[in-house]
PDB file of N, CA and C in Angstrom:
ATOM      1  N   UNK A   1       0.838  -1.182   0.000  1.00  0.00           N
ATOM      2  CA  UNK A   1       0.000   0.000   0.000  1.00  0.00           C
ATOM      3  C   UNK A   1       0.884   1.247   0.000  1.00  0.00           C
ATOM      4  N   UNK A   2       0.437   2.327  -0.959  1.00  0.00           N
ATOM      5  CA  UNK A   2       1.052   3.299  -0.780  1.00  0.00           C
ATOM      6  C   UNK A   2       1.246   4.223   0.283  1.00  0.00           C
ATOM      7  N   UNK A   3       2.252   5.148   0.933  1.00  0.00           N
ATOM      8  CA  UNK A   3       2.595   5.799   1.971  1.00  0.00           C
ATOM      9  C   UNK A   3       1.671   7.326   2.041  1.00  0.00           C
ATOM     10  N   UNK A   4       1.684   7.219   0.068  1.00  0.00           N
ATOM     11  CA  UNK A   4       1.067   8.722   0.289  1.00  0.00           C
ATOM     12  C   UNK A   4      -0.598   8.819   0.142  1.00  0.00           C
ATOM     13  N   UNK A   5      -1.193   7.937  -0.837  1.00  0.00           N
ATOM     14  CA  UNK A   5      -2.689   8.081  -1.101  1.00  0.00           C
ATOM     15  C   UNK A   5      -3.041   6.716  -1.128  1.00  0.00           C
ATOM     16  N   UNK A   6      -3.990   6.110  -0.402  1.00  0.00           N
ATOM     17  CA  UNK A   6      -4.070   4.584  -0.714  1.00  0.00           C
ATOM     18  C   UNK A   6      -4.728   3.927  -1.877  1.00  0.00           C
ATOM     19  N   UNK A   7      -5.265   4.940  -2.460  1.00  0.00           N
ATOM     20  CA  UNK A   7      -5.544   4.873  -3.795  1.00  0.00           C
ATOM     21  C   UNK A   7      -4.559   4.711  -5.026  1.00  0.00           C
ATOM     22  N   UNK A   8      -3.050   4.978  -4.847  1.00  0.00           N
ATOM     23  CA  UNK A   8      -2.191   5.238  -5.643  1.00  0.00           C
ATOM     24  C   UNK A   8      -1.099   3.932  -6.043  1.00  0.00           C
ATOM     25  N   UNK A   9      -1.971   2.432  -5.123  1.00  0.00           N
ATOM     26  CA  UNK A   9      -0.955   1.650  -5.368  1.00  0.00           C
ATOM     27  C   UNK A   9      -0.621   0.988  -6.990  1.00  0.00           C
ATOM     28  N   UNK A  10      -1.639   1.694  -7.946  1.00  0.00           N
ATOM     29  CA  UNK A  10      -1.163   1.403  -9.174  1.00  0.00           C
ATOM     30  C   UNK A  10      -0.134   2.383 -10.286  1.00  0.00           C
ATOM     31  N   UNK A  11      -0.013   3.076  -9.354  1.00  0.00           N
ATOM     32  CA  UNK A  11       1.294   3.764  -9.453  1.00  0.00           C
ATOM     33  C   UNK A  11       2.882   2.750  -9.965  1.00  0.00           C
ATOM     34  N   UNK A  12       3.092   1.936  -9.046  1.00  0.00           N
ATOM     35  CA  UNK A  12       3.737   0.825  -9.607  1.00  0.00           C
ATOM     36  C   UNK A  12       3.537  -0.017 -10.409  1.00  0.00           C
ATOM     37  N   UNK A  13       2.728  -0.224 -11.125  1.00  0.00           N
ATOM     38  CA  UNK A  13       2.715  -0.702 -12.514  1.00  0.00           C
ATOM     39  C   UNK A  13       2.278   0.006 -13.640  1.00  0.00           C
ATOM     40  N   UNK A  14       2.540   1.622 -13.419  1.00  0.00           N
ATOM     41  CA  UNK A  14       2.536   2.460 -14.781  1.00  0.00           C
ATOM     42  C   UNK A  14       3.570   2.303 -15.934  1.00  0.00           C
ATOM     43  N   UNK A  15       3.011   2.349 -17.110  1.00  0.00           N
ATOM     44  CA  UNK A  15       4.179   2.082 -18.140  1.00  0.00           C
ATOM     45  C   UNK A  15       5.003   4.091 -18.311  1.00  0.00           C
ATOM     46  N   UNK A  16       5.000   4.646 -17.255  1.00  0.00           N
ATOM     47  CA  UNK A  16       5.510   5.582 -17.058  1.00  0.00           C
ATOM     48  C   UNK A  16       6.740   5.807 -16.039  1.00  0.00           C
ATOM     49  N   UNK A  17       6.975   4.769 -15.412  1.00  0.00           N
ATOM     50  CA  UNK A  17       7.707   4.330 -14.394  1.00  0.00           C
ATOM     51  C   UNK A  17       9.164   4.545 -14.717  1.00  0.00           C
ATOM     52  N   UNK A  18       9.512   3.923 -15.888  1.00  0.00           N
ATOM     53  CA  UNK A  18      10.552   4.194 -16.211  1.00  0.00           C
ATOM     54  C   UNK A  18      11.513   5.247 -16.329  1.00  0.00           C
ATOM     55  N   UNK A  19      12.802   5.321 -15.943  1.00  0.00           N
ATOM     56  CA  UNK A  19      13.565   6.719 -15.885  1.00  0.00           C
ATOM     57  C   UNK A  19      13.721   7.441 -17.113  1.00  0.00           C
ATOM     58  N   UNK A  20      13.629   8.690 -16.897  1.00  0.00           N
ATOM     59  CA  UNK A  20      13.447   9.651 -17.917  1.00  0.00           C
ATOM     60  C   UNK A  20      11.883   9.905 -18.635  1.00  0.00           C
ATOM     61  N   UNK A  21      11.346   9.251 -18.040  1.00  0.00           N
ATOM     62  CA  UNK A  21       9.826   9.801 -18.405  1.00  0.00           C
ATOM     63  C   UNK A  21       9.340  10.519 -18.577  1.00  0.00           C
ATOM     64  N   UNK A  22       9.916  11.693 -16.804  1.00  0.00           N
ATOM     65  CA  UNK A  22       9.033  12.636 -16.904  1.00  0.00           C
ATOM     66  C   UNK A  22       9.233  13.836 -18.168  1.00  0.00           C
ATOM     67  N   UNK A  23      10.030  13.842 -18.512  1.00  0.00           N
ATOM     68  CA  UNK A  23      10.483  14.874 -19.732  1.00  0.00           C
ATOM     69  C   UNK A  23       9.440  14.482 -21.275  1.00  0.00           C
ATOM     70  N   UNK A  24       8.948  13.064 -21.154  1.00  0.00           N
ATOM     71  CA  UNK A  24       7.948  13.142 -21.875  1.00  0.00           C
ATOM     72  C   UNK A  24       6.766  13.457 -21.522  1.00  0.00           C
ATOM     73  N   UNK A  25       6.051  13.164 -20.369  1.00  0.00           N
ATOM     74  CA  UNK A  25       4.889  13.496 -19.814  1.00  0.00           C
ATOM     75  C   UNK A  25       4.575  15.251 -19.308  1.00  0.00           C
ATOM     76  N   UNK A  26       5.949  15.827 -19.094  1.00  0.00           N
ATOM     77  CA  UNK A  26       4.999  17.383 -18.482  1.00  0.00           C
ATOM     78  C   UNK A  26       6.014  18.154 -19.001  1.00  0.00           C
ATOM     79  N   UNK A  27       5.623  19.531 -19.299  1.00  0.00           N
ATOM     80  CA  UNK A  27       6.627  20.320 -20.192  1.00  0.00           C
ATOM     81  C   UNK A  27       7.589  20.768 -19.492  1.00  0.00           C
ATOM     82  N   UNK A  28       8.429  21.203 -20.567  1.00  0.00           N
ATOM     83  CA  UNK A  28       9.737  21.623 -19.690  1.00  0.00           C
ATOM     84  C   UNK A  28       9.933  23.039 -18.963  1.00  0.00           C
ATOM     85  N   UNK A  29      10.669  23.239 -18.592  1.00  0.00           N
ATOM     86  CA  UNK A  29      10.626  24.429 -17.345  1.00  0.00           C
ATOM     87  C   UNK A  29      10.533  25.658 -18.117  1.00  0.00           C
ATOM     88  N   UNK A  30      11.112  26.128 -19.652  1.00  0.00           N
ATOM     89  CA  UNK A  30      11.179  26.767 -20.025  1.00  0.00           C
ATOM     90  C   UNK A  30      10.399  27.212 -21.702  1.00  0.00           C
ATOM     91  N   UNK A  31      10.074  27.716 -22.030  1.00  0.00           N
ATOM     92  CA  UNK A  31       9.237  27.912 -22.925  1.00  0.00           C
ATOM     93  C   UNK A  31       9.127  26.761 -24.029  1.00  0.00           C
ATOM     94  N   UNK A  32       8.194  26.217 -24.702  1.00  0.00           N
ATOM     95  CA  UNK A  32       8.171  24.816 -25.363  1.00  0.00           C
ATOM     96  C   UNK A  32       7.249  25.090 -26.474  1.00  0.00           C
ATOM     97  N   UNK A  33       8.231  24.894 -27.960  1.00  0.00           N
ATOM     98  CA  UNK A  33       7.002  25.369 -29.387  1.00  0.00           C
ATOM     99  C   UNK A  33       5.642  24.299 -29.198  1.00  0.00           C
ATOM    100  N   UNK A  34       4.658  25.114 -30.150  1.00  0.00           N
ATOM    101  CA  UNK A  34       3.804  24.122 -30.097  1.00  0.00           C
ATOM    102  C   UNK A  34       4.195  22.361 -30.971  1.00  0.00           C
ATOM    103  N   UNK A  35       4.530  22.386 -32.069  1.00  0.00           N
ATOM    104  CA  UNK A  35       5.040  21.394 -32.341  1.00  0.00           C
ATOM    105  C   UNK A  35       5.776  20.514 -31.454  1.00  0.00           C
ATOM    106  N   UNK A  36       6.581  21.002 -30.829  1.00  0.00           N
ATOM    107  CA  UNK A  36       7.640  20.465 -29.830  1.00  0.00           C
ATOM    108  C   UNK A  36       6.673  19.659 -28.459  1.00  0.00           C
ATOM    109  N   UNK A  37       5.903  20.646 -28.444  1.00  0.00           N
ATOM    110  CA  UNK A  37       4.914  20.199 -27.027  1.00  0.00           C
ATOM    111  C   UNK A  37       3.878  18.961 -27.986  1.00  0.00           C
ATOM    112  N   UNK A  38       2.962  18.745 -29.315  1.00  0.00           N
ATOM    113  CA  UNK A  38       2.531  18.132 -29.693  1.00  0.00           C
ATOM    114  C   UNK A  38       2.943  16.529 -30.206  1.00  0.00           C
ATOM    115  N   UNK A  39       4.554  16.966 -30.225  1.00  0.00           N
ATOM    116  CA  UNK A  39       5.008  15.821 -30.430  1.00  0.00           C
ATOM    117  C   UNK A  39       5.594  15.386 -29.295  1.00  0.00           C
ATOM    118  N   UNK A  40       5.520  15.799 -27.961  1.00  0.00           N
ATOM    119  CA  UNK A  40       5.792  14.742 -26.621  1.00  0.00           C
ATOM    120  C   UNK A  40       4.586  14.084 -26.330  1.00  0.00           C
ATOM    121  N   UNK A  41       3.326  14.993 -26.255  1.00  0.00           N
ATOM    122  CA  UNK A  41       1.934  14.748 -25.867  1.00  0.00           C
ATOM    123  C   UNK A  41       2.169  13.527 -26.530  1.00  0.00           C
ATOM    124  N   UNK A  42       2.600  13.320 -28.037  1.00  0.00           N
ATOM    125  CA  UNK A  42       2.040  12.029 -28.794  1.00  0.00           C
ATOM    126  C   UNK A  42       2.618  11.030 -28.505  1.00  0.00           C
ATOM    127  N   UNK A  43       3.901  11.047 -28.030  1.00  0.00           N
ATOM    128  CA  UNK A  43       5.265   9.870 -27.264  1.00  0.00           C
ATOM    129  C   UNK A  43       4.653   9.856 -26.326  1.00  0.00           C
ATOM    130  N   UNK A  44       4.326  10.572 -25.324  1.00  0.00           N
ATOM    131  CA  UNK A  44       3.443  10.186 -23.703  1.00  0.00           C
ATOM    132  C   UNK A  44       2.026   9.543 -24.365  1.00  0.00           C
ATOM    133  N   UNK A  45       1.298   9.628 -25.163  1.00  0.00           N
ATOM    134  CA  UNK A  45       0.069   8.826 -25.089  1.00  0.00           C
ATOM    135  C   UNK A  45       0.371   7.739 -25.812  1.00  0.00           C
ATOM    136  N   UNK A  46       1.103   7.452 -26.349  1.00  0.00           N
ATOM    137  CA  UNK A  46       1.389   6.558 -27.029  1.00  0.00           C
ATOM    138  C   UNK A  46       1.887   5.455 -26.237  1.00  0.00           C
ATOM    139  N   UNK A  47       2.328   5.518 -25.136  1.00  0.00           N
ATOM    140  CA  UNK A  47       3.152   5.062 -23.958  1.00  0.00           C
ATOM    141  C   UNK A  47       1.929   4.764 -23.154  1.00  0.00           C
ATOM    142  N   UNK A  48       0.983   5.345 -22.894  1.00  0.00           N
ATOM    143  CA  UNK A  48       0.069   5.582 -22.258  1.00  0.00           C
ATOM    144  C   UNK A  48      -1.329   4.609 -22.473  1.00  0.00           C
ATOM    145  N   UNK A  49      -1.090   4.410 -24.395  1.00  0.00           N
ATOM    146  CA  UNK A  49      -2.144   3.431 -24.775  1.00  0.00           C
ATOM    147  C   UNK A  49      -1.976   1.830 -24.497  1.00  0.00           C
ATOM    148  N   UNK A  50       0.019   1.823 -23.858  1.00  0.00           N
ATOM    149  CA  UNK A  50       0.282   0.197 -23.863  1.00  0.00           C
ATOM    150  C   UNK A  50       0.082   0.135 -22.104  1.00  0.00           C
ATOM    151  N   UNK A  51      -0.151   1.518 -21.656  1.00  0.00           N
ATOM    152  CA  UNK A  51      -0.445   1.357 -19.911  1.00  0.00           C
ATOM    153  C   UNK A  51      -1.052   0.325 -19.355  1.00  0.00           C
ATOM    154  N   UNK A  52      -1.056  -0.845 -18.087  1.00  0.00           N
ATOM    155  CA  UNK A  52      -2.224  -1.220 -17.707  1.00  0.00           C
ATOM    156  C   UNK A  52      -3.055  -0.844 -16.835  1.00  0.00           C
ATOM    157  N   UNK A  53      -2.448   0.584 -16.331  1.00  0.00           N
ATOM    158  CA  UNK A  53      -3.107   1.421 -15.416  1.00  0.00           C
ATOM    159  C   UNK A  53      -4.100   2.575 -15.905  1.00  0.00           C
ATOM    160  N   UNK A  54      -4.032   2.827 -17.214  1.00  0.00           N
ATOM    161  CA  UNK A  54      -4.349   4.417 -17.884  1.00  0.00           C
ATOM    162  C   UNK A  54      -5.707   4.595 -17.063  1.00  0.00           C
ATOM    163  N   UNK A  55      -6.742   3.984 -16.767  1.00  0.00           N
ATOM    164  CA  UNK A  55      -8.130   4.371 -15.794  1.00  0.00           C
ATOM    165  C   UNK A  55      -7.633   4.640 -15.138  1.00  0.00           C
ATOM    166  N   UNK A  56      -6.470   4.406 -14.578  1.00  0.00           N
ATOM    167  CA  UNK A  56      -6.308   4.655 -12.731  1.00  0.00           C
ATOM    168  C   UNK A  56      -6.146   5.793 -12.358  1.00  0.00           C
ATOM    169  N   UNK A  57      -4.741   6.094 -13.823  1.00  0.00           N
ATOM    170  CA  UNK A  57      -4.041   7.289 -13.578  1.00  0.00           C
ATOM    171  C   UNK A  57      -5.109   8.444 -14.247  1.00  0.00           C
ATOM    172  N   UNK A  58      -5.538   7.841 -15.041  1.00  0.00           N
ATOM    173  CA  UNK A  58      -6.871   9.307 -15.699  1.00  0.00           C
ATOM    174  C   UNK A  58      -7.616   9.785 -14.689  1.00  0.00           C
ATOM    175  N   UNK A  59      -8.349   8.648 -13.867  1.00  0.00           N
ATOM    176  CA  UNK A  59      -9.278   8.496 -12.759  1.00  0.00           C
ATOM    177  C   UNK A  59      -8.635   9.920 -11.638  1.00  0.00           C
ATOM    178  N   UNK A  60      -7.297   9.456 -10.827  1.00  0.00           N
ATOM    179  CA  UNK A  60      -6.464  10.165 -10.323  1.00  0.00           C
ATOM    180  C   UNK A  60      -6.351  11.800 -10.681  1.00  0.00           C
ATOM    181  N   UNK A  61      -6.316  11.866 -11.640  1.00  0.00           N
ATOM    182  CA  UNK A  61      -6.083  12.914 -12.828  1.00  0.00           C
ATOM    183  C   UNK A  61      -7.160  13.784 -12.436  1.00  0.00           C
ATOM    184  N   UNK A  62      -8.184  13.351 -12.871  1.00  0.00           N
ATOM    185  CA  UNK A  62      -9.286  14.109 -12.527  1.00  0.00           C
ATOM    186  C   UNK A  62      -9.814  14.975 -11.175  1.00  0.00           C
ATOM    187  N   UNK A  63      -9.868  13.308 -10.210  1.00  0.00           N
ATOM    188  CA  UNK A  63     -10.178  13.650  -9.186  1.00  0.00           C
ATOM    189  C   UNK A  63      -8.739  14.502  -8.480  1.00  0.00           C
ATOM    190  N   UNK A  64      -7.945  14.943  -8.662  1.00  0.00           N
ATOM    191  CA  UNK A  64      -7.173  15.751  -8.128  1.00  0.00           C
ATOM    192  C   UNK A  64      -6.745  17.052  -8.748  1.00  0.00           C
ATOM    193  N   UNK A  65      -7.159  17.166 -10.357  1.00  0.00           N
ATOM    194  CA  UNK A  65      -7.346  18.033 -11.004  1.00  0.00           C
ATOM    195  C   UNK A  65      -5.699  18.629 -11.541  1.00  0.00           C
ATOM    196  N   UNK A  66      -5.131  17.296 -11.786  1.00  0.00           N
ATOM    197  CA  UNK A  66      -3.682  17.676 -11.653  1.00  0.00           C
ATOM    198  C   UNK A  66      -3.798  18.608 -12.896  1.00  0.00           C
ATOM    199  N   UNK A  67      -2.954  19.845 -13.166  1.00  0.00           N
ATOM    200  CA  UNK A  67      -2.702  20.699 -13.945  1.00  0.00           C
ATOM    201  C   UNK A  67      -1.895  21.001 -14.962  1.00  0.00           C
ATOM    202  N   UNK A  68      -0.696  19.902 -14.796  1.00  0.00           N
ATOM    203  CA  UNK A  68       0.483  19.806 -15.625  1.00  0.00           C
ATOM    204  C   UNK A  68       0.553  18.425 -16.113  1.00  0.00           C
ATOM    205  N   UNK A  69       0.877  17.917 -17.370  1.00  0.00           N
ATOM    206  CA  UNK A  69       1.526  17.054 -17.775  1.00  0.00           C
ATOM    207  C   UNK A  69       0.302  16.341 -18.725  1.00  0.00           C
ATOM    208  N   UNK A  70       0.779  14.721 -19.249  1.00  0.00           N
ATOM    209  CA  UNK A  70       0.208  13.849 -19.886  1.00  0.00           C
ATOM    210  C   UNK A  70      -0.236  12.728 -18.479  1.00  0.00           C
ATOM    211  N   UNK A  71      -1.437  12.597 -18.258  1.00  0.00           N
ATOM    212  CA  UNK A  71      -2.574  11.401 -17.182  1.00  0.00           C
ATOM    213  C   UNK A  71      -3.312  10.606 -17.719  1.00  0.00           C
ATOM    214  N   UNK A  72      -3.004   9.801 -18.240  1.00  0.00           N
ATOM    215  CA  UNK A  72      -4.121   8.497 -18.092  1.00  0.00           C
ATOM    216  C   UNK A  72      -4.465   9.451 -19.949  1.00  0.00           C
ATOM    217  N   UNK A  73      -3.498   9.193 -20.439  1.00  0.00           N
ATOM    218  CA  UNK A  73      -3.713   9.251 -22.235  1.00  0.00           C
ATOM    219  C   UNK A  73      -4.139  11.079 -22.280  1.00  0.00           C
ATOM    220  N   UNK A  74      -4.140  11.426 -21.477  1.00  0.00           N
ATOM    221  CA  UNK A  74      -5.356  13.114 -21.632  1.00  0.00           C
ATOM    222  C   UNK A  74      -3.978  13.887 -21.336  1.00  0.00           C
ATOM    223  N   UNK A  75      -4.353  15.419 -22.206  1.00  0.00           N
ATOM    224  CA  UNK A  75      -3.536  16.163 -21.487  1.00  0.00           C
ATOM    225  C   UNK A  75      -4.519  17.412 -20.460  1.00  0.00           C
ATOM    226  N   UNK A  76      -3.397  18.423 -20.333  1.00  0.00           N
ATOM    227  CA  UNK A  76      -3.722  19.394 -19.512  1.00  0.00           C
ATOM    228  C   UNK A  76      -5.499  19.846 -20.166  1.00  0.00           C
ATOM    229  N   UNK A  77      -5.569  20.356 -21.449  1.00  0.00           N
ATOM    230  CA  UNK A  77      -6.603  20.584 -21.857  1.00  0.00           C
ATOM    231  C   UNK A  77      -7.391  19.712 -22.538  1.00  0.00           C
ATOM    232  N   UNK A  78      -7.666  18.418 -22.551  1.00  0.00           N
ATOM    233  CA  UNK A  78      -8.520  17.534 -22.516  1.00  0.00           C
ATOM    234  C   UNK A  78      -9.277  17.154 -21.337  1.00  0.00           C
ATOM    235  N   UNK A  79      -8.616  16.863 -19.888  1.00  0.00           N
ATOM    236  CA  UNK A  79      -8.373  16.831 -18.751  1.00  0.00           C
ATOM    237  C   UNK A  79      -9.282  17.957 -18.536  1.00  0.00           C
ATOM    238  N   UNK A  80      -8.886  19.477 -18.552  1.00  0.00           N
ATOM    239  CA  UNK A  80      -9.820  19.829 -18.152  1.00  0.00           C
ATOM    240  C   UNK A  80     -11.808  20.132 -18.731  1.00  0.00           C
ATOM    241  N   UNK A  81     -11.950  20.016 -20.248  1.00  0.00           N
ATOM    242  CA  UNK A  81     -13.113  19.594 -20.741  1.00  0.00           C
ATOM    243  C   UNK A  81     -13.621  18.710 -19.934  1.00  0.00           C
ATOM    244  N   UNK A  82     -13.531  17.348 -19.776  1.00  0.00           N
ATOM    245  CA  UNK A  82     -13.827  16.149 -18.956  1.00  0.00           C
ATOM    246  C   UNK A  82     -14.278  16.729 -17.965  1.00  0.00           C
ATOM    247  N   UNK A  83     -13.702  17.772 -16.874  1.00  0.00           N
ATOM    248  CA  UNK A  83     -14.140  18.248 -15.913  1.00  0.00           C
ATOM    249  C   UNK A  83     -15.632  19.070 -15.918  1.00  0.00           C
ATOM    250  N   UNK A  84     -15.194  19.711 -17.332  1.00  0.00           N
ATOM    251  CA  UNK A  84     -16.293  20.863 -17.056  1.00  0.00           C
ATOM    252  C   UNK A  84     -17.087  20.262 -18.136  1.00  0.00           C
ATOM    253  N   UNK A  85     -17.179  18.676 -18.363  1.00  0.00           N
ATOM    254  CA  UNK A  85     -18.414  18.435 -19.020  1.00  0.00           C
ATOM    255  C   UNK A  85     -18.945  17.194 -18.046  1.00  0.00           C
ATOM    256  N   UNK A  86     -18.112  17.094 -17.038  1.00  0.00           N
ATOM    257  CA  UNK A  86     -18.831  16.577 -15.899  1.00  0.00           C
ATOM    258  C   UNK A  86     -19.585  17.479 -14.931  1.00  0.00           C
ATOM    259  N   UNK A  87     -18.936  18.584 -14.571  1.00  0.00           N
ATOM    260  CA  UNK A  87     -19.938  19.740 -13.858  1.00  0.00           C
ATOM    261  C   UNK A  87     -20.969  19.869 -14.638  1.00  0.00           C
ATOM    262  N   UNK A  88     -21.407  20.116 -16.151  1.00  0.00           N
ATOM    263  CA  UNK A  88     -22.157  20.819 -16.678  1.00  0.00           C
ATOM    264  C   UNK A  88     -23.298  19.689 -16.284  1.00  0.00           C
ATOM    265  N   UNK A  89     -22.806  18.312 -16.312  1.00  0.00           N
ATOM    266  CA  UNK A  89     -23.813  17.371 -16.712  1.00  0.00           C
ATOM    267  C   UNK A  89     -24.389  17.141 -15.270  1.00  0.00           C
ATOM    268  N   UNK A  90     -23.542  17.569 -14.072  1.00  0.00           N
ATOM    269  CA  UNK A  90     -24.061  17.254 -13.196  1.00  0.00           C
ATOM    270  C   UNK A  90     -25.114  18.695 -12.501  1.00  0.00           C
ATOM    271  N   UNK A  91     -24.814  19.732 -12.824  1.00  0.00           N
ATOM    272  CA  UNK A  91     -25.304  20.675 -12.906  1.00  0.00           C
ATOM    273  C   UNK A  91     -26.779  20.171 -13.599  1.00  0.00           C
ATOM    274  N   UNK A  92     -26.893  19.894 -15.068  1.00  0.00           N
ATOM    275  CA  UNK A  92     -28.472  19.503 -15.510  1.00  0.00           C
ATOM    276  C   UNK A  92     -29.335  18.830 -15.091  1.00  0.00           C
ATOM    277  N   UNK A  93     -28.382  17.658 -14.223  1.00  0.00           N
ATOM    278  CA  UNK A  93     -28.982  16.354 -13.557  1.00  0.00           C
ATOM    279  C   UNK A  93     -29.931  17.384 -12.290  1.00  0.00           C
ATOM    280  N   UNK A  94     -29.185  17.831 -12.149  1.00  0.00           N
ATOM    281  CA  UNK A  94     -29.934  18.565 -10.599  1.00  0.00           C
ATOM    282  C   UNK A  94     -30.961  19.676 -10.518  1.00  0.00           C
TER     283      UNK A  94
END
């Protein structure tokens, strides 16, 4: 079980695990073309489609509203649509 969220024990079997990852998954510290940023997004989901976790980490994603990087195949602005077409829908429901 994980130390930090007990939800997070599929953390260890992300196909993201591997060193040097994160430089594909979240941008770099300093300004990044769009091309440049479109073609990591596509190496991180691509990585992302052989995941056996990608629900977990999308799931995660959401519910914590992480802000930076490639989660569970989505990026920053996919990620957040999902959100605000879950408010909207839950908003109608009510």
């Amino acid at each position: 079980m994980s130390t930090l969220l007990p939800h997070t024990d599929w953390r260890h079997q992300a196909a993201c695990r591997r060193r040097g990852m994160s430089e594909i998954f979240y941008p770099p510290p300093d300004i990044e073309k769009k091309h440049d940023k479109l073609a990591r997004e596509k190496s991180a989901k691509e990585i992302c489609a052989t995941c056996p976790v990608c629900p977990e980490c999308l799931d995660h994603a959401l519910r914590y509203e992480e802000m930076q990087g490639v989660w569970g195949g989505k990026n920053e602005a996919e990620r957040k649509l999902m959100l605000l077409s879950r408010a909207t829908s839950v908003a109608v429901d009510t």
